[in-house]
Every structure is written in structure tokens, then in C-alpha cells.
C-alpha atoms as a PDB file:
ATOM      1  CA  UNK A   1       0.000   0.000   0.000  1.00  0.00           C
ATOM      2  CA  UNK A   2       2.574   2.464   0.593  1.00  0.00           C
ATOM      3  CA  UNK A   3       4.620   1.604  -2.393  1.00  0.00           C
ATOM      4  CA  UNK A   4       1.494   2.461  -3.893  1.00  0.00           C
ATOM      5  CA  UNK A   5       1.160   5.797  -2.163  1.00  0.00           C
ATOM      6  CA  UNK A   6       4.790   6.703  -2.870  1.00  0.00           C
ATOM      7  CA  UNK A   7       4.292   6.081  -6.760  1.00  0.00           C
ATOM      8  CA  UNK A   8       0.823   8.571  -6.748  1.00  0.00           C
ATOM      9  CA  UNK A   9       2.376  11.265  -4.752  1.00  0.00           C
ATOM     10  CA  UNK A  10       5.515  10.948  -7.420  1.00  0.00           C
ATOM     11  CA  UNK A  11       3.004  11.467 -10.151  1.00  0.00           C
ATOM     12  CA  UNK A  12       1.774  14.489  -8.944  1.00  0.00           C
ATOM     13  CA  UNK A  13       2.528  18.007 -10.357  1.00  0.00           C
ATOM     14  CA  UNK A  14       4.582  20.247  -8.221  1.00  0.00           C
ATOM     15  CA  UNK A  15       2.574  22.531  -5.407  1.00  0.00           C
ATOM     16  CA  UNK A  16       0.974  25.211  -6.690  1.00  0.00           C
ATOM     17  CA  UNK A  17       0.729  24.490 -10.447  1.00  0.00           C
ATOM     18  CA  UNK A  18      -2.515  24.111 -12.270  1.00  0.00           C
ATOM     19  CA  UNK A  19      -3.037  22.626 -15.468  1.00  0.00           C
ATOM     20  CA  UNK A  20      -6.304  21.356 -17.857  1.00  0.00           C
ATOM     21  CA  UNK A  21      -7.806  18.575 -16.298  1.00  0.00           C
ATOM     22  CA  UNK A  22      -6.228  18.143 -13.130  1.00  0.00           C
ATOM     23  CA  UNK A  23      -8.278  15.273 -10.832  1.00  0.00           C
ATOM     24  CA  UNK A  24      -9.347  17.131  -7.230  1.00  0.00           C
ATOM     25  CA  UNK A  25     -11.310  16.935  -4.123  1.00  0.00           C
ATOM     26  CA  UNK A  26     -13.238  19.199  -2.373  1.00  0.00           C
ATOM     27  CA  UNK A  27     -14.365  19.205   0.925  1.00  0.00           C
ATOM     28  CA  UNK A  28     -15.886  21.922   3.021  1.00  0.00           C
ATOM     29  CA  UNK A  29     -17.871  20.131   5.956  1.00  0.00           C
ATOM     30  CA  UNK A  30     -15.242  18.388   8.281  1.00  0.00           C
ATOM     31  CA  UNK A  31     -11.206  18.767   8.322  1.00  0.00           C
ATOM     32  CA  UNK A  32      -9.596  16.044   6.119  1.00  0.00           C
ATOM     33  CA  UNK A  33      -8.543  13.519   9.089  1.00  0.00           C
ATOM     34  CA  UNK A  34      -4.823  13.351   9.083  1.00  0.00           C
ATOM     35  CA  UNK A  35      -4.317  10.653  11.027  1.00  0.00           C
ATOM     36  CA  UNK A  36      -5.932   8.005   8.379  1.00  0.00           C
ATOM     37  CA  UNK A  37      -3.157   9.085   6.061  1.00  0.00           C
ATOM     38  CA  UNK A  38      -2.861   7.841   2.907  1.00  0.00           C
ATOM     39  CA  UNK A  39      -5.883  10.457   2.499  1.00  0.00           C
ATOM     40  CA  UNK A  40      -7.858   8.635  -0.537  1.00  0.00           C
ATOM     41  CA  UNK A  41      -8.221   9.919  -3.590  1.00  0.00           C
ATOM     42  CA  UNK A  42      -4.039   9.854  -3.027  1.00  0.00           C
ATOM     43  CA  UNK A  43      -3.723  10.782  -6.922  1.00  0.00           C
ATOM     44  CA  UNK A  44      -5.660  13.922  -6.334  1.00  0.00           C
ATOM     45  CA  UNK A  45      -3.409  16.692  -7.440  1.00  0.00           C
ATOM     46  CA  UNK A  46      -5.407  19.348  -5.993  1.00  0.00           C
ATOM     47  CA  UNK A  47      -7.152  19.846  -2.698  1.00  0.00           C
ATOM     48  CA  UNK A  48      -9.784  22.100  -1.910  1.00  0.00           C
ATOM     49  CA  UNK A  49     -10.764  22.827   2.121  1.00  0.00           C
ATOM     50  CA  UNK A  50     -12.184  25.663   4.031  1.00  0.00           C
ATOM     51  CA  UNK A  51      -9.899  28.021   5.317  1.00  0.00           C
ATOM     52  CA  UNK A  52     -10.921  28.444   8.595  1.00  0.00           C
ATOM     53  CA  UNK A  53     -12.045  25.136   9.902  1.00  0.00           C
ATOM     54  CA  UNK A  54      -8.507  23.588   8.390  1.00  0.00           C
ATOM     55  CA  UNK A  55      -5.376  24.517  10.987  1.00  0.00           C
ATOM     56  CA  UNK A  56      -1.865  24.995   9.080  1.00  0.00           C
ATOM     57  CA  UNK A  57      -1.056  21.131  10.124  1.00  0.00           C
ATOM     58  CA  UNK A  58      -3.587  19.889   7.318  1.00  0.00           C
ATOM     59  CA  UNK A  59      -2.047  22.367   4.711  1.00  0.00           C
ATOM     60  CA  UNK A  60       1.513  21.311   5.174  1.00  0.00           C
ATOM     61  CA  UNK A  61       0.185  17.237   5.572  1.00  0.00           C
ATOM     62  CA  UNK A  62      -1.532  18.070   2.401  1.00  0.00           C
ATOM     63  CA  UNK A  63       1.454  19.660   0.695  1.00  0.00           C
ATOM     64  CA  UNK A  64       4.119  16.853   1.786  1.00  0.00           C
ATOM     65  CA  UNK A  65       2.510  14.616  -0.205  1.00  0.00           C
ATOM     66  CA  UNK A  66       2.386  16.446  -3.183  1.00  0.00           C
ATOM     67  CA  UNK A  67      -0.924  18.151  -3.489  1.00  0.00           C
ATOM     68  CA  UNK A  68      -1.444  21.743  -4.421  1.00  0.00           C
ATOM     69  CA  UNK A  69      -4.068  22.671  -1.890  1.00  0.00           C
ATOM     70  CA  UNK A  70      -6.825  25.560  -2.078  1.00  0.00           C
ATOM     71  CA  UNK A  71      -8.254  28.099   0.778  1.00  0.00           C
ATOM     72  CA  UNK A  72     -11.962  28.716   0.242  1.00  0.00           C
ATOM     73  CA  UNK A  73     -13.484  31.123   1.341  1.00  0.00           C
ATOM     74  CA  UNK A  74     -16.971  33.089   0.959  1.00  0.00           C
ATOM     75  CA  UNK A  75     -15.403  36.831  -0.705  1.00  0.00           C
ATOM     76  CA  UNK A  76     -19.364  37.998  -1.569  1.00  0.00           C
ATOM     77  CA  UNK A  77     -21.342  37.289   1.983  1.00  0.00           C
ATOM     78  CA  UNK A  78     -20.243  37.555   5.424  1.00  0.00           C
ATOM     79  CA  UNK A  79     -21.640  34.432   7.336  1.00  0.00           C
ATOM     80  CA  UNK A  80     -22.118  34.900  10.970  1.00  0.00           C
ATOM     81  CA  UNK A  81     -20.288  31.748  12.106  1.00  0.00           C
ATOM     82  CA  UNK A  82     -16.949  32.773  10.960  1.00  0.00           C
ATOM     83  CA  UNK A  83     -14.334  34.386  13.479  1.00  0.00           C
ATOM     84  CA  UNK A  84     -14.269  37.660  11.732  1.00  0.00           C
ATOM     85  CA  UNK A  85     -17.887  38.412  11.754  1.00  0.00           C
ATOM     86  CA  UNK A  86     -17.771  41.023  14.236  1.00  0.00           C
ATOM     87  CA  UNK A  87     -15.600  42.806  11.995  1.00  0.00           C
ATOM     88  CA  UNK A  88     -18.459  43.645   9.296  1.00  0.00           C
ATOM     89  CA  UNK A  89     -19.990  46.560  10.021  1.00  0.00           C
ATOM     90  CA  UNK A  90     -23.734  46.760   9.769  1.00  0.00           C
ATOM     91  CA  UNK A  91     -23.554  49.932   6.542  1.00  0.00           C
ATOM     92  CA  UNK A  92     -21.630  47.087   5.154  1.00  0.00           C
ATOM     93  CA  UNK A  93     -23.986  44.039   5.405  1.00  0.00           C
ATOM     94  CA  UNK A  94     -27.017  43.478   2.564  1.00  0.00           C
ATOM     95  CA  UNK A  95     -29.790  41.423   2.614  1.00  0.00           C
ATOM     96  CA  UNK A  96     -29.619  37.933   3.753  1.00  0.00           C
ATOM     97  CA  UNK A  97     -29.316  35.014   1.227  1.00  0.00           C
ATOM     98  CA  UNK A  98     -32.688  33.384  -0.008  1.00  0.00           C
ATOM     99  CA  UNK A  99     -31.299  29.847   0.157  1.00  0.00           C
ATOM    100  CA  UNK A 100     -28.774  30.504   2.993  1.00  0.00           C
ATOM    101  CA  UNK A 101     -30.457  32.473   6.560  1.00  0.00           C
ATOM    102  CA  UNK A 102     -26.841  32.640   7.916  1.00  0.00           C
ATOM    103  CA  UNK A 103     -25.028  34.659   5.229  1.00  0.00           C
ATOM    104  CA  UNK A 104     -25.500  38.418   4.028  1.00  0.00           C
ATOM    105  CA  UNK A 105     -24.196  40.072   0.870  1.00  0.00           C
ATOM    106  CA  UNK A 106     -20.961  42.903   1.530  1.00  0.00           C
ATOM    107  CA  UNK A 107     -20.378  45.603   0.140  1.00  0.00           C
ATOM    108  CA  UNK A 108     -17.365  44.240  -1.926  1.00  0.00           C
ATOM    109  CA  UNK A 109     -16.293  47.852  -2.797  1.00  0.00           C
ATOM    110  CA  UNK A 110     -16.150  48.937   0.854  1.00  0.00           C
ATOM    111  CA  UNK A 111     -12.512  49.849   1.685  1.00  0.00           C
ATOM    112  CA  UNK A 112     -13.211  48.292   5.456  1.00  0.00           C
ATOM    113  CA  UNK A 113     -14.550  45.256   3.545  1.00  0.00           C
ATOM    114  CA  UNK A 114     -11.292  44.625   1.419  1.00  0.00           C
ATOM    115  CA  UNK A 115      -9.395  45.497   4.318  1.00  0.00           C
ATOM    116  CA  UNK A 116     -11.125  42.094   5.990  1.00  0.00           C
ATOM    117  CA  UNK A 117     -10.827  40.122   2.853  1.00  0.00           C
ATOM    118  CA  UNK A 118      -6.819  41.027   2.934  1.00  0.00           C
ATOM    119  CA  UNK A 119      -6.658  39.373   6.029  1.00  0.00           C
ATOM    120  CA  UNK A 120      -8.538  36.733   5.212  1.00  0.00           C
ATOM    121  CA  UNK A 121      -5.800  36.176   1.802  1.00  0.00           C
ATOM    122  CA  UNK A 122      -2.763  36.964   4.768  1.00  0.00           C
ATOM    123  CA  UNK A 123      -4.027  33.964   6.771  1.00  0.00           C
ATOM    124  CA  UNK A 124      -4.077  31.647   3.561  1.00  0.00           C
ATOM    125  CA  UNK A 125      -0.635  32.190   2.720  1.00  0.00           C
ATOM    126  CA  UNK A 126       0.003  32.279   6.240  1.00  0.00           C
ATOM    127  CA  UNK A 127      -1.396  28.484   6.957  1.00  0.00           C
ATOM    128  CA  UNK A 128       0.216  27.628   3.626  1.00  0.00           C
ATOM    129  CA  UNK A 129      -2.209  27.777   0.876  1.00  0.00           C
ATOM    130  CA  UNK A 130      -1.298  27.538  -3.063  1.00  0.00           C
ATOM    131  CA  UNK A 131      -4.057  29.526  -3.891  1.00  0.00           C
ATOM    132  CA  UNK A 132      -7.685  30.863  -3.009  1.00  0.00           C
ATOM    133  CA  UNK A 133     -11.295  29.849  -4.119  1.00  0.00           C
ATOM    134  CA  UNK A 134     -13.515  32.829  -3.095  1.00  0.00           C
ATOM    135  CA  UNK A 135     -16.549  32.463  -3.794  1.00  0.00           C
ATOM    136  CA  UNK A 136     -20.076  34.638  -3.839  1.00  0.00           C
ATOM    137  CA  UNK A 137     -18.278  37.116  -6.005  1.00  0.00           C
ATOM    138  CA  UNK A 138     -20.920  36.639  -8.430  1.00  0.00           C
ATOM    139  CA  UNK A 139     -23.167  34.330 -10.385  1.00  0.00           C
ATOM    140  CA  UNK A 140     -26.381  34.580 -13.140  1.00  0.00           C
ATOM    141  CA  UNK A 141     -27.428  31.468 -10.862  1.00  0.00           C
ATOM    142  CA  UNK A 142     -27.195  31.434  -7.498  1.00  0.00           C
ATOM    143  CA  UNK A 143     -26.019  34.929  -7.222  1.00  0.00           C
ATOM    144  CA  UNK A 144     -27.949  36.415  -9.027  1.00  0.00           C
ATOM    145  CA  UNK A 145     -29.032  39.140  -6.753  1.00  0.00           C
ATOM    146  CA  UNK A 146     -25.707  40.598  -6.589  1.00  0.00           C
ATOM    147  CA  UNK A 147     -26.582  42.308  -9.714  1.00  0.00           C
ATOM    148  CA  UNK A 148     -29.846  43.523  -8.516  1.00  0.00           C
ATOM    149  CA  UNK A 149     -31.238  46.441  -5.751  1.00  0.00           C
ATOM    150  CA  UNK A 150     -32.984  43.703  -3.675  1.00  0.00           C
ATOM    151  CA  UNK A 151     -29.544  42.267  -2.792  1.00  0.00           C
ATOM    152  CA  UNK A 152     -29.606  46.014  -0.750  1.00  0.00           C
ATOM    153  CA  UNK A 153     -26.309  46.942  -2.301  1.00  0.00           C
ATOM    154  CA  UNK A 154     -27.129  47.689  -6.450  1.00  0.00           C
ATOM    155  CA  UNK A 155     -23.137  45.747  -6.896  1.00  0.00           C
ATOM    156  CA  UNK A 156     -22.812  45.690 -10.893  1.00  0.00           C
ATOM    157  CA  UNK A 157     -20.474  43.204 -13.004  1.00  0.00           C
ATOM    158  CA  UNK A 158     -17.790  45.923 -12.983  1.00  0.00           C
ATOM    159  CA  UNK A 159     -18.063  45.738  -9.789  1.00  0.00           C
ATOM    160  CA  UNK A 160     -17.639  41.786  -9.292  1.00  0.00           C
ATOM    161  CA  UNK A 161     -14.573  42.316 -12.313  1.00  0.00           C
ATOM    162  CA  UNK A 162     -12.680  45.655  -9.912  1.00  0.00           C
ATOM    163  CA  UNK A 163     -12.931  43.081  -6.630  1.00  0.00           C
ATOM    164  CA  UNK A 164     -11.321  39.993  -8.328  1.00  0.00           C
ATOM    165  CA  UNK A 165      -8.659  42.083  -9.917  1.00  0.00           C
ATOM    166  CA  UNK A 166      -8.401  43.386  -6.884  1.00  0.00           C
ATOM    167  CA  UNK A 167      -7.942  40.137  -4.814  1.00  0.00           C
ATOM    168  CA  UNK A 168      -5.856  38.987  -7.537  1.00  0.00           C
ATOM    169  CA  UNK A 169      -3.541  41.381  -6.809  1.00  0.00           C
ATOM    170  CA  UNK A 170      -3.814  40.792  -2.694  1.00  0.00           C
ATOM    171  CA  UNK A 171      -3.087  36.968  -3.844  1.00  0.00           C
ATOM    172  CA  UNK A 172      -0.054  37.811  -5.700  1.00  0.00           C
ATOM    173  CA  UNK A 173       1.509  39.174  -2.839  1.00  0.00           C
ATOM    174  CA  UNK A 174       2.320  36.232  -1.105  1.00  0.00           C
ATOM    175  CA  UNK A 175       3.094  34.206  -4.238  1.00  0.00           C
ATOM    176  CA  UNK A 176      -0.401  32.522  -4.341  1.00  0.00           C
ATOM    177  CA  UNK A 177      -3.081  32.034  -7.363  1.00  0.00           C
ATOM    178  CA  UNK A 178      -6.690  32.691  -7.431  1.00  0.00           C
ATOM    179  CA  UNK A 179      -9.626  30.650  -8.467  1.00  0.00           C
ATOM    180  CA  UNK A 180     -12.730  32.217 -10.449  1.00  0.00           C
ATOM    181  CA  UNK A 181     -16.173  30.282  -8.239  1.00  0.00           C
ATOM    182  CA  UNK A 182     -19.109  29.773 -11.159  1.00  0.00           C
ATOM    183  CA  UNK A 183     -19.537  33.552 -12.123  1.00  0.00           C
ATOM    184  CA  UNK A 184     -20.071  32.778 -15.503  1.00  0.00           C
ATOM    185  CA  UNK A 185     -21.287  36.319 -16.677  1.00  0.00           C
ATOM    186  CA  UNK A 186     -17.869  37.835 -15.917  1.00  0.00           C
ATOM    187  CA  UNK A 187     -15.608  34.798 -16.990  1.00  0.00           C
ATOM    188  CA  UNK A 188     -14.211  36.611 -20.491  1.00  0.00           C
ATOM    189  CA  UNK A 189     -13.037  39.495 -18.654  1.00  0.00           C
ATOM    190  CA  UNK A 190     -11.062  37.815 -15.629  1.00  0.00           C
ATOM    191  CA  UNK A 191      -9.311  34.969 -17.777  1.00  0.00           C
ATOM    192  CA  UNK A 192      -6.640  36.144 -18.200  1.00  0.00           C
ATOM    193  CA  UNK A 193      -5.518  36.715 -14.827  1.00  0.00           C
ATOM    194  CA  UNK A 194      -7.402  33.824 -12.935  1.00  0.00           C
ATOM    195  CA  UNK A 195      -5.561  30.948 -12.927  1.00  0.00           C
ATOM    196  CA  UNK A 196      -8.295  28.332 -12.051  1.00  0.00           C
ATOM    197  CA  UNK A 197     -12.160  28.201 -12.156  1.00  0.00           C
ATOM    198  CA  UNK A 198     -14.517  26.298  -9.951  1.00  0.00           C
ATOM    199  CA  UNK A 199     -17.922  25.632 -11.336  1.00  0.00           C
ATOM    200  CA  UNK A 200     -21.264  24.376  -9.591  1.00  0.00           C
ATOM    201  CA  UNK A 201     -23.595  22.171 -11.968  1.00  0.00           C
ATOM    202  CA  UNK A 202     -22.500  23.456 -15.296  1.00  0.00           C
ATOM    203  CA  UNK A 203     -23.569  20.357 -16.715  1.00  0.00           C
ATOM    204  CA  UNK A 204     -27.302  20.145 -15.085  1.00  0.00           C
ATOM    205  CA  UNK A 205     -27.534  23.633 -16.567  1.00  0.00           C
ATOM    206  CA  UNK A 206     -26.269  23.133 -20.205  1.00  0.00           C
ATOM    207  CA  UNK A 207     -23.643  25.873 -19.391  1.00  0.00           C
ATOM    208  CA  UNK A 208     -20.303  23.727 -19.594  1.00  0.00           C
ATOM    209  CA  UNK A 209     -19.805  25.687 -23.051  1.00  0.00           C
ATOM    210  CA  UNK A 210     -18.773  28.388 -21.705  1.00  0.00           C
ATOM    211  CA  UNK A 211     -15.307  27.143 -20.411  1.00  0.00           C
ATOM    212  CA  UNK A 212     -14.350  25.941 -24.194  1.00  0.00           C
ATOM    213  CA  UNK A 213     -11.834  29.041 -24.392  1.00  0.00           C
ATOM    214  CA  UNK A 214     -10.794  28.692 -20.767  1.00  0.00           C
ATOM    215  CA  UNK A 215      -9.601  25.444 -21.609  1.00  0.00           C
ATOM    216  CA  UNK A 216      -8.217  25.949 -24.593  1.00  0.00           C
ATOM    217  CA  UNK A 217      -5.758  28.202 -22.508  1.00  0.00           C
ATOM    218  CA  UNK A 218      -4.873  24.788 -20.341  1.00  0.00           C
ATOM    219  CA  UNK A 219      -6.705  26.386 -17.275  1.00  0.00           C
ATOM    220  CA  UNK A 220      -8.762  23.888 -15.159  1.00  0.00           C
ATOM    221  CA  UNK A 221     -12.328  24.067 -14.675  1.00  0.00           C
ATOM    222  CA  UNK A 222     -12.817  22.201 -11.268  1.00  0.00           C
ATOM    223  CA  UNK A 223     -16.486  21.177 -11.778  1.00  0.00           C
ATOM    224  CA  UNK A 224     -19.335  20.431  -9.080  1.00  0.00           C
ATOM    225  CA  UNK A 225     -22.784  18.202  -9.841  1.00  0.00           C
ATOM    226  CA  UNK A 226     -25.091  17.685  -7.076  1.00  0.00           C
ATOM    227  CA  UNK A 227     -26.974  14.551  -8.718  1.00  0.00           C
ATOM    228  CA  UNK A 228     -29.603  13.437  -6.691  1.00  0.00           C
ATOM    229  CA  UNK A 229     -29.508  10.689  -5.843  1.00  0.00           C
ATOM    230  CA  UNK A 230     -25.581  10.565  -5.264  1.00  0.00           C
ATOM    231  CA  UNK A 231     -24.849   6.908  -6.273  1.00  0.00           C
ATOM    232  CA  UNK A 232     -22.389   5.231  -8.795  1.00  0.00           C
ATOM    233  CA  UNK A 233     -24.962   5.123 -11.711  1.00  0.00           C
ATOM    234  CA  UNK A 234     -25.232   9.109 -11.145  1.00  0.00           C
ATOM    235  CA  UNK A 235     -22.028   9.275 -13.177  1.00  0.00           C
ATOM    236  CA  UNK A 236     -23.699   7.144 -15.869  1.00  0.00           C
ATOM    237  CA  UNK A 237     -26.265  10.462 -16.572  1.00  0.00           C
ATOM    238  CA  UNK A 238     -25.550  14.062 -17.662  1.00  0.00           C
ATOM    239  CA  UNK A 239     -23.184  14.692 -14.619  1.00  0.00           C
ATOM    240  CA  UNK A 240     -20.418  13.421 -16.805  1.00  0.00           C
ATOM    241  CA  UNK A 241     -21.937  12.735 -20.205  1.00  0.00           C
ATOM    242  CA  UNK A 242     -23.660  15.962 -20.783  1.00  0.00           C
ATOM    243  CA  UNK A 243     -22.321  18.359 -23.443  1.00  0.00           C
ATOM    244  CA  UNK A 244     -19.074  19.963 -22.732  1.00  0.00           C
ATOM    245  CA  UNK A 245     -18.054  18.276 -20.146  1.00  0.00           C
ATOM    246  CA  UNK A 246     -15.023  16.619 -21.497  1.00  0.00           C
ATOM    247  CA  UNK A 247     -11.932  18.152 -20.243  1.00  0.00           C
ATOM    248  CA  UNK A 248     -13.198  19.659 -16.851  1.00  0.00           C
ATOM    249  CA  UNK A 249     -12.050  17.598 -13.778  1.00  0.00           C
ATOM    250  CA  UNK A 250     -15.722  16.850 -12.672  1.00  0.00           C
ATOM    251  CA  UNK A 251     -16.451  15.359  -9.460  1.00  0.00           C
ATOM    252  CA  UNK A 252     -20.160  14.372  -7.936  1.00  0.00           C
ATOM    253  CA  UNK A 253     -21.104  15.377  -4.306  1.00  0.00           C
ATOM    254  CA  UNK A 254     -23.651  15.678  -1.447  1.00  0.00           C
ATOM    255  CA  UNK A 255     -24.565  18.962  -0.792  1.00  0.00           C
ATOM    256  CA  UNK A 256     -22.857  19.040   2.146  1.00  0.00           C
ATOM    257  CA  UNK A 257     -19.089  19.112   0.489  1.00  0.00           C
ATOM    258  CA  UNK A 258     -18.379  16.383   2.556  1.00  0.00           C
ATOM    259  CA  UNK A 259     -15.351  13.257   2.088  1.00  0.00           C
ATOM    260  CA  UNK A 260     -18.157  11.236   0.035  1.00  0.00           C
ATOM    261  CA  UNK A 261     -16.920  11.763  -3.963  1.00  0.00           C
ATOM    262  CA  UNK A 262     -17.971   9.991  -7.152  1.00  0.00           C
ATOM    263  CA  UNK A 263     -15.878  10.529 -10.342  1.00  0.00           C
ATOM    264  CA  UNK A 264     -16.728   9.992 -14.091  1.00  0.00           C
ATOM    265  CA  UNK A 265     -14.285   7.359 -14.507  1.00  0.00           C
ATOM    266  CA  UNK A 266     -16.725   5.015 -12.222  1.00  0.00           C
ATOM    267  CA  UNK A 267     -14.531   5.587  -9.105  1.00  0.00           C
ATOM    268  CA  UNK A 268     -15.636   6.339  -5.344  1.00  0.00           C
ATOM    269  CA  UNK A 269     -13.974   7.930  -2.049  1.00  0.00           C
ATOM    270  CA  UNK A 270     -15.181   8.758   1.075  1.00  0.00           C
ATOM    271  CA  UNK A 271     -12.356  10.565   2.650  1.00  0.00           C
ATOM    272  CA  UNK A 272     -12.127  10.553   6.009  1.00  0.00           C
ATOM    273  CA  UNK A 273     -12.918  13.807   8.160  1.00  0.00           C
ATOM    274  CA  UNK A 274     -13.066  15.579  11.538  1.00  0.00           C
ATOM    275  CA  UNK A 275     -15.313  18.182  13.577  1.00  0.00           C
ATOM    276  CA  UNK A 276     -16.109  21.034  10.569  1.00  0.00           C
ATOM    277  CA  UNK A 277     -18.235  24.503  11.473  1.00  0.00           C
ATOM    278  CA  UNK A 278     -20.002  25.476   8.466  1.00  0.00           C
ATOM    279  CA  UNK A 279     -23.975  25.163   8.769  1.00  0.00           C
ATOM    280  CA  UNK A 280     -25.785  22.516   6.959  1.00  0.00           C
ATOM    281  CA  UNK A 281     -26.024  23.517   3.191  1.00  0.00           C
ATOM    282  CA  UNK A 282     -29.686  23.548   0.939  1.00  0.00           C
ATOM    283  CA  UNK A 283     -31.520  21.091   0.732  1.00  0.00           C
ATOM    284  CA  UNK A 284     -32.345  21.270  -2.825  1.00  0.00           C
ATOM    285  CA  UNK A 285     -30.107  22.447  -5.637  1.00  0.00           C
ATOM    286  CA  UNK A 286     -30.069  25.703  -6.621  1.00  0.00           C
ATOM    287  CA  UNK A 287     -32.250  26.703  -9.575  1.00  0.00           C
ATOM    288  CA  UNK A 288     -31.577  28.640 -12.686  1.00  0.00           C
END
């Protein structure tokens, strides 16, 4: 078994280096357990994990056995279980989320809001991470009202486009790369400086298209379907058959974002985790 091990962390690309069609996890309820090391799916290249619930220890676990490893966190909402919540001040905070009671929209052009997001990108590099995933920067889909005056803010596109250059820039810093999170509507005009994308249900929605040029530049599009239900012949339907969705690293997944993953290639992990803070997710997939 560990010969094994040894020969998948050999295969994998260097830290911090993203290329087309890279095979990943994601998990955002629970802290992958290090203690049940070899973590499956060991030929993973590319981790995904909250950064708050995950300590530095995981990162650097993660990272000694080859994997480039990603710090999510929400950029577009401030959700009232994180540690920094006190620090969003009320002229700040928009309406609550439809689908999610414990999260608000931020005013993403707020000087005292970037100056909490800049922390937020300190803390990743400082507990190790390769690179961010922020999402709830904006979406056609699921964020759709960040666009619109009931979202209590009136944010534009240019808006969404100014805060990932922006964060970009904060990412830089500290040698890291940045992730675009579904957006879709804004995806032509931060391409060239994102060096990853993470989609939700691109193929449910007959939107997978839209990466074609994204690709082409040998980006990867880490993609998300929530297939209900989540079982082995989900990856028989339009999860992974659908239009378009050759050459995105697709996964299938619980709501949740917990250890449990199903890949098109007819495999299955349930990594192990630990403890986790984030609320329980929807119940129901989003809808377009």
C-alpha cells in the first residue's frame, strides 16, 4: 500500500501548479482527518478545504505529499459563524441570502470590507495555501441578486470584475493564485488573470460551453454536480456525459461538500474527516 502511495504522490505536479484537467477533491464540511493518512483519492493533485475550519497542520500534511491545496473562502457574503464576523460593520452588510439564513451580501467595494478580505488572503498564505477559491463574487445562478437592488447593495459586473482584480492582486503578494467560483457572466473578462475556475452544476444547466476558451488556454475548470440521488450510476447520466463536459475535472457530491466523492471514470472515495463549522447547506439544488 505504501509503495502504492509513494508512486501517486511521485506522479503528482509540483505545489501550486494548475493545469487542464487536473483530478481534485473538495471538501468543506469536516477537516480532512490526518491521522488516516494515505488520504484517498491519493492521486488527487489538488485539494480544496475551508480556510478556517482547516489549521496549518492539514495544509503542510496536504502539501508533503504532493498536493497543491486551495483556501476557500466566501469573498461575496459575510456568514455569521466565521471568526471575523464582528468585523463587518452593519452599513456594510445586505440582505440575507434566499437559500442561505446565515449569510449576508458585503459591500465588496467597501474599503473596510477589502481590508477584511486582505486578512482573510494573509491567513491563507500564512497556513500555507497555493491559492484561493472565493466564492459569492458573483453568479447569473445562485447569485444572481448581486446584480440587482434587492440584494440592498445595487453591486454591478464591474463591480464583481474591480474586486477579483483586486484580490488577484492581494493573492499575488504572497506568491499565491486565485480561483474564479461559477460567475459565468464575468468569466471573459477575468481569464486572463485567474488561474483556475470552480464551477457548480454546469452540466445540469447546459452551461459547460462556456469554459471551451478557458480550456483551450490549459486552465482547469474544477467542476461540481449535485446529482440526486448521489450513487455510482449518477455518473452514468448528464453529470459526466452531458455536453461539454469533457476536459473539466468533474467530481459528484452531497450537498454538504463532505469526504463522500464519485468521479466519471466510475470511481468512489469517502475521505475521512473531523469536527467542521459550516452550517448545513440547501436542501435542494439551486435553480436557474
Amino acid at each position: 500500500l505504501l509503495c502504492i502511495w509513494f508512486l501517486a504522490v511521485s506522479s503528482l505536479a509540483q505545489n501550486g501548479t494548475f493545469t487542464r484537467g487536473q483530478k481534485f477533491q473538495i471538501i468543506l464540511l469536516g477537516v480532512p482527518d490526518m491521522s488516516k493518512m494515505p488520504l484517498p483519492p491519493t492521486d488527487a493533485a489538488v485539494w480544496d478545504i475551508d480556510l478556517f475550519d482547516n489549521p496549518a497542520s492539514t495544509v503542510k500534511a496536504l502539501k508533503a505529499t504532493g498536493k497543491t491545496v486551495i483556501c476557500y473562502f466566501s469573498a461575496g457574503t459575510a456568514e455569521d459563524w466565521r471568526d471575523d464576523y464582528q468585523d463587518f460593520a452593519a452599513a456594510d452588510l445586505g440582505k440575507v441570502l434566499p437559500e442561505w439564513p446565515n449569510e449576508k451580501w458585503i459591500r465588496i467595494g467597501s474599503q473596510a470590507i477589502r481590508n477584511i478580505m486582505a486578512k482573510r488572503i494573509k491567513l491563507a498564505a500564512d497556513k500555507g495555501c497555493d491559492a484561493v477559491d472565493p466564492d459569492n463574487t458573483a453568479d447569473k445562478h445562485v447569485q444572481m441578486d448581486m446584480y440587482q437592488n434587492d440584494n440592498g447593495l445595487n453591486l454591478k459586473s464591474t463591480d464583481a470584475i474591480d474586486y477579483m482584480r483586486w484580490m488577484q492582486h492581494e493573492a499575488t503578494k504572497y506568491n499565491m493564485k486565485i480561483g474564479l467560483k461559477n460567475s459565468l457572466n464575468i468569466l471573459n473578462d477575468v481569464s486572463s488573470f485567474v488561474d483556475f475556475a470552480v464551477n457548480e452544476q454546469c452540466a445540469q444547466l447546459g452551461e459547460c460551453q462556456n469554459y471551451a476558451n478557458f480550456i483551450a488556454l490549459d486552465k482547469p475548470v474544477f467542476q461540481i454536480e449535485y446529482p440526486m440521488p448521489l450513487n455510482a450510476q449518477a455518473v452514468k447520466g448528464v453529470s459526466c456525459k452531458g455536453p461539454d463536459v469533457a476536459g473539466l475535472s468533474t467530481i459528484l457530491k452531497d450537498l454538504t461538500l463532505n469526504g463522500v466523492t464519485y468521479y466519471c471514470d466510475g470511481s468512489y472515495v469517502d475521505t475521512p474527516t473531523v469536527g467542521g463549522e459550516s452550517p448545513p447547506r440547501p436542501s435542494q439544488s439551486p435553480k436557474p
